[in-house]
C-alpha atoms as a PDB file:
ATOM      1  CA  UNK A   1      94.298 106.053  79.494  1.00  0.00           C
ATOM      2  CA  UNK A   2      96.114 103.771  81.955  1.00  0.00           C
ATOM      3  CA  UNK A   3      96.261 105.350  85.465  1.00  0.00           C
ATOM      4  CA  UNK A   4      99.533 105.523  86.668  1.00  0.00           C
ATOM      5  CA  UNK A   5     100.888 106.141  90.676  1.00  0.00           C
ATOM      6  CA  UNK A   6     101.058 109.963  89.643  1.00  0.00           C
ATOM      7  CA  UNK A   7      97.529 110.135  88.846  1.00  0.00           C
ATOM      8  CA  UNK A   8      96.455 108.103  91.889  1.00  0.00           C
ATOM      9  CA  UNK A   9      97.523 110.692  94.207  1.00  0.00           C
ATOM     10  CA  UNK A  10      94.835 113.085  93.122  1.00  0.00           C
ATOM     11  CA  UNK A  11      92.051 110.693  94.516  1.00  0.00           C
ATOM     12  CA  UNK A  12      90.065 111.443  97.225  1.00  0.00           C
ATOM     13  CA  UNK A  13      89.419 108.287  99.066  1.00  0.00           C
ATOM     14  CA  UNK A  14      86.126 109.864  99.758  1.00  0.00           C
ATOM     15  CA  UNK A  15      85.124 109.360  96.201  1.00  0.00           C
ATOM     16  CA  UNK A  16      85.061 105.261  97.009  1.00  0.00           C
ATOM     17  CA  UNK A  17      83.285 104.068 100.162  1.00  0.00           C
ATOM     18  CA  UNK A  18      84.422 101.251 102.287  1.00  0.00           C
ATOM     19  CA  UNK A  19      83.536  98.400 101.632  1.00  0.00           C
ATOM     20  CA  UNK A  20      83.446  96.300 104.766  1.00  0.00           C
ATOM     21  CA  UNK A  21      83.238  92.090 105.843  1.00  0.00           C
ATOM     22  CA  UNK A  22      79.624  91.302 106.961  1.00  0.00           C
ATOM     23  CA  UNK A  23      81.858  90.078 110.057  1.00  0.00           C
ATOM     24  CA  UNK A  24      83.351  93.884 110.658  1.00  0.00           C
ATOM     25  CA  UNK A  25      81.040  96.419 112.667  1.00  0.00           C
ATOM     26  CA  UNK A  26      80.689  98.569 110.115  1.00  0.00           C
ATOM     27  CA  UNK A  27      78.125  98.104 107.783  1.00  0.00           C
ATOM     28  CA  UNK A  28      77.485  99.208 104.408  1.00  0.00           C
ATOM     29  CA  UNK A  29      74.515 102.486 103.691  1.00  0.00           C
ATOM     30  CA  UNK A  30      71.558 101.318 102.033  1.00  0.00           C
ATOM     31  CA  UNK A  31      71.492 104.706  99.800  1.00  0.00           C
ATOM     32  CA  UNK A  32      74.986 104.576  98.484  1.00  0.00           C
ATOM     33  CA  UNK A  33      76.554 102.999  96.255  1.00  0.00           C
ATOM     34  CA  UNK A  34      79.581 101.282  97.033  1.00  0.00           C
ATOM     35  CA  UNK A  35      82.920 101.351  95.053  1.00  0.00           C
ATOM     36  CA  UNK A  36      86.534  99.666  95.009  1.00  0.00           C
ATOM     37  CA  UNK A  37      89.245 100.681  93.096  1.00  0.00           C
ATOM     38  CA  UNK A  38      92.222  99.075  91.282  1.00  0.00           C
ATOM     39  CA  UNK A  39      94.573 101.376  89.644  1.00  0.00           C
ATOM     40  CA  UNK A  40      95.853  98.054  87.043  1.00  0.00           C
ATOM     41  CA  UNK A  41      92.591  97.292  85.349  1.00  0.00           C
ATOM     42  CA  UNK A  42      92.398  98.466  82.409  1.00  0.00           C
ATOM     43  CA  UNK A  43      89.235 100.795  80.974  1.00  0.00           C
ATOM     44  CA  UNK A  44      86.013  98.978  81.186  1.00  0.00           C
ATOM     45  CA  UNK A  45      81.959 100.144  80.582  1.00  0.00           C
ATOM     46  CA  UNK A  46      80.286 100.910  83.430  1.00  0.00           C
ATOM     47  CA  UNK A  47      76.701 101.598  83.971  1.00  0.00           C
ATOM     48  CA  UNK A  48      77.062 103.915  86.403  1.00  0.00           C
ATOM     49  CA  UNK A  49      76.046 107.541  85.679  1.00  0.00           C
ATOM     50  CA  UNK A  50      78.217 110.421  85.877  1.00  0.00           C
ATOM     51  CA  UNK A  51      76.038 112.385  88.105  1.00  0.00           C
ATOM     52  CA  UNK A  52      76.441 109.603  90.881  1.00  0.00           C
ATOM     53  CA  UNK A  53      79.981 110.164  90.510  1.00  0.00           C
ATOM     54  CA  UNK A  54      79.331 114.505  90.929  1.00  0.00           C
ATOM     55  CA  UNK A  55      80.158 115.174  86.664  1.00  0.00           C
ATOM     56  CA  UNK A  56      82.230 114.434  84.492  1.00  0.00           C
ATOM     57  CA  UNK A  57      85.206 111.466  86.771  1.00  0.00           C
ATOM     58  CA  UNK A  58      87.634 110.695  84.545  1.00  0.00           C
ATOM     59  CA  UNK A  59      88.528 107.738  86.575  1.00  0.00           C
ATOM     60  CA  UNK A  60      85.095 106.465  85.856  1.00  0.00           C
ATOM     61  CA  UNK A  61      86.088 103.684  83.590  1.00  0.00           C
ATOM     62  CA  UNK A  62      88.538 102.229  86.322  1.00  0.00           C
ATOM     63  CA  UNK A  63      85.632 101.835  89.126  1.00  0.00           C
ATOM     64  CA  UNK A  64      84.336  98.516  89.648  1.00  0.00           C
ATOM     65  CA  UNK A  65      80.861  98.667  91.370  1.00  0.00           C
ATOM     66  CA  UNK A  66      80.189  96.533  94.259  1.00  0.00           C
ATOM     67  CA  UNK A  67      77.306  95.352  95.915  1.00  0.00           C
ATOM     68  CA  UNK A  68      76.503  95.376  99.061  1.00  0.00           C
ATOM     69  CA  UNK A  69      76.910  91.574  99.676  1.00  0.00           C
ATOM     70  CA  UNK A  70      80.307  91.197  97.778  1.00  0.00           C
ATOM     71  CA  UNK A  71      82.783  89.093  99.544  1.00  0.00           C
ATOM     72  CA  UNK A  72      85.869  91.397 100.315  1.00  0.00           C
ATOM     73  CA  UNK A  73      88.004  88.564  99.911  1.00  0.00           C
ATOM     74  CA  UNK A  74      87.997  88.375  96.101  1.00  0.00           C
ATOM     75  CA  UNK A  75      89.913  91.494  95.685  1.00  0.00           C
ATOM     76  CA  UNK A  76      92.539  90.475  98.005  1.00  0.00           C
ATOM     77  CA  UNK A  77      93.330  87.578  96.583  1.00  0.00           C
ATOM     78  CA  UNK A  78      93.193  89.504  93.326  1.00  0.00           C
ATOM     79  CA  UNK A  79      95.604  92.327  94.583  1.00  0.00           C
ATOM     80  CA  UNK A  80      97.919  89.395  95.705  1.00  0.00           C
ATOM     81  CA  UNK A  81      97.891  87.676  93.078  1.00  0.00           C
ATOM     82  CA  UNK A  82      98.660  90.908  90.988  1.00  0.00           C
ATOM     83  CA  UNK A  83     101.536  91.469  93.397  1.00  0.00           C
ATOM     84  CA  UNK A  84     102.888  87.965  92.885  1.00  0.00           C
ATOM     85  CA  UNK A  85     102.783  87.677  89.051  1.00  0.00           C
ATOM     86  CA  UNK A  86     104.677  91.552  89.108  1.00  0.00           C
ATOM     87  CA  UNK A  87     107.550  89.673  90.962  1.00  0.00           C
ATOM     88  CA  UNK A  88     106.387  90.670  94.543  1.00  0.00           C
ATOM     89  CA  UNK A  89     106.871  88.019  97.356  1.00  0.00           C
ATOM     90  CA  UNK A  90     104.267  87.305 100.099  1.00  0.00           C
ATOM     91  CA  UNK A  91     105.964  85.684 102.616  1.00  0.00           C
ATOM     92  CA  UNK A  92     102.778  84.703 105.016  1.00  0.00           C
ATOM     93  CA  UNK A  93      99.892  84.884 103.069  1.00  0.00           C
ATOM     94  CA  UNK A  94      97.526  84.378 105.798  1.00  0.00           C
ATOM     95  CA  UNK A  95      98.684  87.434 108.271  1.00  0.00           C
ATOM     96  CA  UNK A  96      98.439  89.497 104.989  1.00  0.00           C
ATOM     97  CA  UNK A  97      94.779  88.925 104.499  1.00  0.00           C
ATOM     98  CA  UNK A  98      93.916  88.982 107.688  1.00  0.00           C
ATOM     99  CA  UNK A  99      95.410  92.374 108.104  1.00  0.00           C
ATOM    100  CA  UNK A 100      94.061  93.426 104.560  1.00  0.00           C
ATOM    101  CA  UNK A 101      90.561  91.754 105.759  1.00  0.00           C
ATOM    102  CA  UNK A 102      90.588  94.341 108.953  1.00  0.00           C
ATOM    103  CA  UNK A 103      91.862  97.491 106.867  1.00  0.00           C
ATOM    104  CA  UNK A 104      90.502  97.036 103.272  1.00  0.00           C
ATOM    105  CA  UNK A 105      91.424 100.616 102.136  1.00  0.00           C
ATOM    106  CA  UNK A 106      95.036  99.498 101.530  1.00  0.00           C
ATOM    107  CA  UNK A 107      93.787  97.810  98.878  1.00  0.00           C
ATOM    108  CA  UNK A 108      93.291 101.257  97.360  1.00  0.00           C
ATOM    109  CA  UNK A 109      96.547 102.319  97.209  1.00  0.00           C
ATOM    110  CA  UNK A 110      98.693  98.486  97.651  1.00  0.00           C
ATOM    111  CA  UNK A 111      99.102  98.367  94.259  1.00  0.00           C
ATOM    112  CA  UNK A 112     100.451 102.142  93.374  1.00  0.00           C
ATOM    113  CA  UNK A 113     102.590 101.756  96.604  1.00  0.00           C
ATOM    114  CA  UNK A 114     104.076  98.581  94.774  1.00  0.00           C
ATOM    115  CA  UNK A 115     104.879 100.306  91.343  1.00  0.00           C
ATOM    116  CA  UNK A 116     106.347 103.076  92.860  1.00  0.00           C
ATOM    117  CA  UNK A 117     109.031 101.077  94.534  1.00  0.00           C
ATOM    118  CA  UNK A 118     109.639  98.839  91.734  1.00  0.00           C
ATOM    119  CA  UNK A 119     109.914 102.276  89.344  1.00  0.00           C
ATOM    120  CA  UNK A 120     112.279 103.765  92.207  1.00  0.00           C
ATOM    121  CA  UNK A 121     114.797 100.850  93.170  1.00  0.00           C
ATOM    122  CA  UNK A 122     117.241  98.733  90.972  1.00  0.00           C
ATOM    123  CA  UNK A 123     115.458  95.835  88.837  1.00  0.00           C
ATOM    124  CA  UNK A 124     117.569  92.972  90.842  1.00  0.00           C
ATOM    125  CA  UNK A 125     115.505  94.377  94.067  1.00  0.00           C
ATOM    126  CA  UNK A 126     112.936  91.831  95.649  1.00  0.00           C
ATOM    127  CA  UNK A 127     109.883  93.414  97.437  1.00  0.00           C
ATOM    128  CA  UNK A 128     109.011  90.969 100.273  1.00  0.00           C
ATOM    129  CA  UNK A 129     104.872  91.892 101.712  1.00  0.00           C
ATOM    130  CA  UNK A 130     104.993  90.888 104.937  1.00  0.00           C
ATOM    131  CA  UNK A 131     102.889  91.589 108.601  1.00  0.00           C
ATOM    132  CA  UNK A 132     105.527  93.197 111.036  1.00  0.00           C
ATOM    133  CA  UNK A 133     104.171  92.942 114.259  1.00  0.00           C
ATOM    134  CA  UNK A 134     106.142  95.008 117.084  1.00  0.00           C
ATOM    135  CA  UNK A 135     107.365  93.171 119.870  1.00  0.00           C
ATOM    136  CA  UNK A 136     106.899  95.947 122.877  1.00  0.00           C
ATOM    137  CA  UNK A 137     103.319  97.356 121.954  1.00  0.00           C
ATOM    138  CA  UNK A 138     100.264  95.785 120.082  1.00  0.00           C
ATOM    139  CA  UNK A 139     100.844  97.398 117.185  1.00  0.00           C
ATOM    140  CA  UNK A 140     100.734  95.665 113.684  1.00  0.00           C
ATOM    141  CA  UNK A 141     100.960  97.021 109.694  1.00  0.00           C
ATOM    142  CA  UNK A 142     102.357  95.947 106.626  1.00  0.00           C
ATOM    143  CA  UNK A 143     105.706  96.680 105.457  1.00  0.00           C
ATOM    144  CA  UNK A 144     107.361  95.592 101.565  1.00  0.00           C
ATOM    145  CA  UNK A 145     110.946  94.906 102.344  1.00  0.00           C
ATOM    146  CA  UNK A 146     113.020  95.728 100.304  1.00  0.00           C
ATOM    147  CA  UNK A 147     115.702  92.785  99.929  1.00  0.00           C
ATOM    148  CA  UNK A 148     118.972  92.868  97.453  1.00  0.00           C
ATOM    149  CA  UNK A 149     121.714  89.975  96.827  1.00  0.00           C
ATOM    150  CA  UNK A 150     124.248  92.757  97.255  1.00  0.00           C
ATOM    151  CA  UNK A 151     122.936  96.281  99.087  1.00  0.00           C
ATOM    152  CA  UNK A 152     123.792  99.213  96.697  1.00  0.00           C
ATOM    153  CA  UNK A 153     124.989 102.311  98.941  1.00  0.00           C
ATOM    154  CA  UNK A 154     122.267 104.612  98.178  1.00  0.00           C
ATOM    155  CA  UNK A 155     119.286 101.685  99.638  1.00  0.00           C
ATOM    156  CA  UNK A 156     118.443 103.964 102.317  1.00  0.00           C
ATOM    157  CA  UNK A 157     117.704 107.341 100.121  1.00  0.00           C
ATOM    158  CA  UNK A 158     115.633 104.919  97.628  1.00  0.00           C
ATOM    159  CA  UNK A 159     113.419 103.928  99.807  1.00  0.00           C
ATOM    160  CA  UNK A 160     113.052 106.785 102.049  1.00  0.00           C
ATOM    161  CA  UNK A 161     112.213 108.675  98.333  1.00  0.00           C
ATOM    162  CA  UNK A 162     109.378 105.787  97.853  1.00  0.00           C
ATOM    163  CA  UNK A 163     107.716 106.374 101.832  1.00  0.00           C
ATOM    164  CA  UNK A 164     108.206 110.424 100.754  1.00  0.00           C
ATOM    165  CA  UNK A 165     106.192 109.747  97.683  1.00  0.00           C
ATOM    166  CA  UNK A 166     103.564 107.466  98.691  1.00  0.00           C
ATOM    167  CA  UNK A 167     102.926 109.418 102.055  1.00  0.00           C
ATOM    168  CA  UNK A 168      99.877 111.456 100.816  1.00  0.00           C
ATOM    169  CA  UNK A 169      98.106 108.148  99.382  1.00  0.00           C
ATOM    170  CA  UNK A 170      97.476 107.413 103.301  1.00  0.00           C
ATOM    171  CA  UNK A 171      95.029 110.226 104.219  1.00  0.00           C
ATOM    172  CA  UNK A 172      91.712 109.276 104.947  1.00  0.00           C
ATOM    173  CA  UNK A 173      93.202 105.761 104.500  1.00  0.00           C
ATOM    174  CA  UNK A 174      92.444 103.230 107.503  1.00  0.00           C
ATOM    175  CA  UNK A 175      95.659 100.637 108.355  1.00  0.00           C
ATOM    176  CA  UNK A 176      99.395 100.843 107.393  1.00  0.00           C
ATOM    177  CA  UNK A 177     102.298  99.828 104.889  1.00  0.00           C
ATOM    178  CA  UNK A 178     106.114 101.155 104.966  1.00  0.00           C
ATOM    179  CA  UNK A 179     108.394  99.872 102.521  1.00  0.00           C
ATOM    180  CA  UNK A 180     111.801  99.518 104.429  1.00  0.00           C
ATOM    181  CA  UNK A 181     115.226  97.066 104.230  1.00  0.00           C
ATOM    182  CA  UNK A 182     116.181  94.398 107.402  1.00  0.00           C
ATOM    183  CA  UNK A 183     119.201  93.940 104.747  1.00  0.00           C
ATOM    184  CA  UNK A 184     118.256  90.104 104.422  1.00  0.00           C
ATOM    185  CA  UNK A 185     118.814  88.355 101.502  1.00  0.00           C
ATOM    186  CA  UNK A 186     116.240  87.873  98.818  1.00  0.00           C
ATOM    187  CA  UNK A 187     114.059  84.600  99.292  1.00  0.00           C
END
């Protein structure tokens, strides 16, 4: 049973802990276990029990079990590279991990987010990750613009129907993405 961005929205982000750089403040509980989540793998064996996971999770097959010394950076690169090969564009690489490196629960939802736009908006759309960072205020997040050769009239509605629909993936969620248009040309 594939999970699809539908489905997704029923998880409680509580179900997954963090999982935190060695570098970050944070550091991971000795007692729990500690879990990431990527809605595009397919069904796998796990060994975990379904009493750690409170019954019966039918997302259990879709939860990759990390460690407590596994190096954050391997799912990034993972989720970009996912986002590349899907037709996504990732214009500096660098700011994007760093940001993802700081706020690793976008990973959780990154991908659904991604699907839901490309499901939404017209297949000659490019989806551009980028870093915005705001000029007045020290304020950062990522945003997936949304970039067309020529910009069909009802741009706007699409994407404010994708931020409508993804906006309940964010609670509990630490860090930022919008999906938006600056009406540029695809890259």
């Amino acid at each position: 049973m594939p999970i699809d961005s539908a489905t997704t929205t029923g998880l409680s982000v509580r179900e997954f802990t963090e999982v935190r750089s060695a570098s970050k403040r944070e550091t991971l509980q000795e007692d729990k276990p500690q879990y990431l989540f990527f809605p595009w793998l397919t069904p796998m064996p796990t060994s975990i029990s379904t009493t750690t996971q409170g019954g019966n999770n039918p997302y259990l097959p879709y939860i990759l079990h990390a460690q407590k010394s596994i190096d954050i950076t391997t799912p990034i690169e993972e989720t970009l590279n996912w986002l590349v090969t899907k037709g996504a564009r990732i214009e500096t690489p660098s700011d994007v991990r760093a940001y993802l490196l700081q706020y690793t629960d976008i990973l959780l939802i990154l991908p659904t987010i991604f699907l839901k736009a490309n499901r939404i908006l017209p297949d000659a759309t490019q989806l551009s990750l980028e870093l915005y960072r705001d000029p007045e205020i020290d304020d950062s997040y990522l945003t997936f613009y949304v970039r067309q050769v020529s910009y069909e009239s009802g741009i706007l509605d699409m994407i404010d129907e994708i931020n409508l629909e993804c906006e309940t993936l964010f609670i509990g969620i630490r860090g930022w993405l919008i999906t938006t248009t600056d009406f540029r040309l695809p890259r």
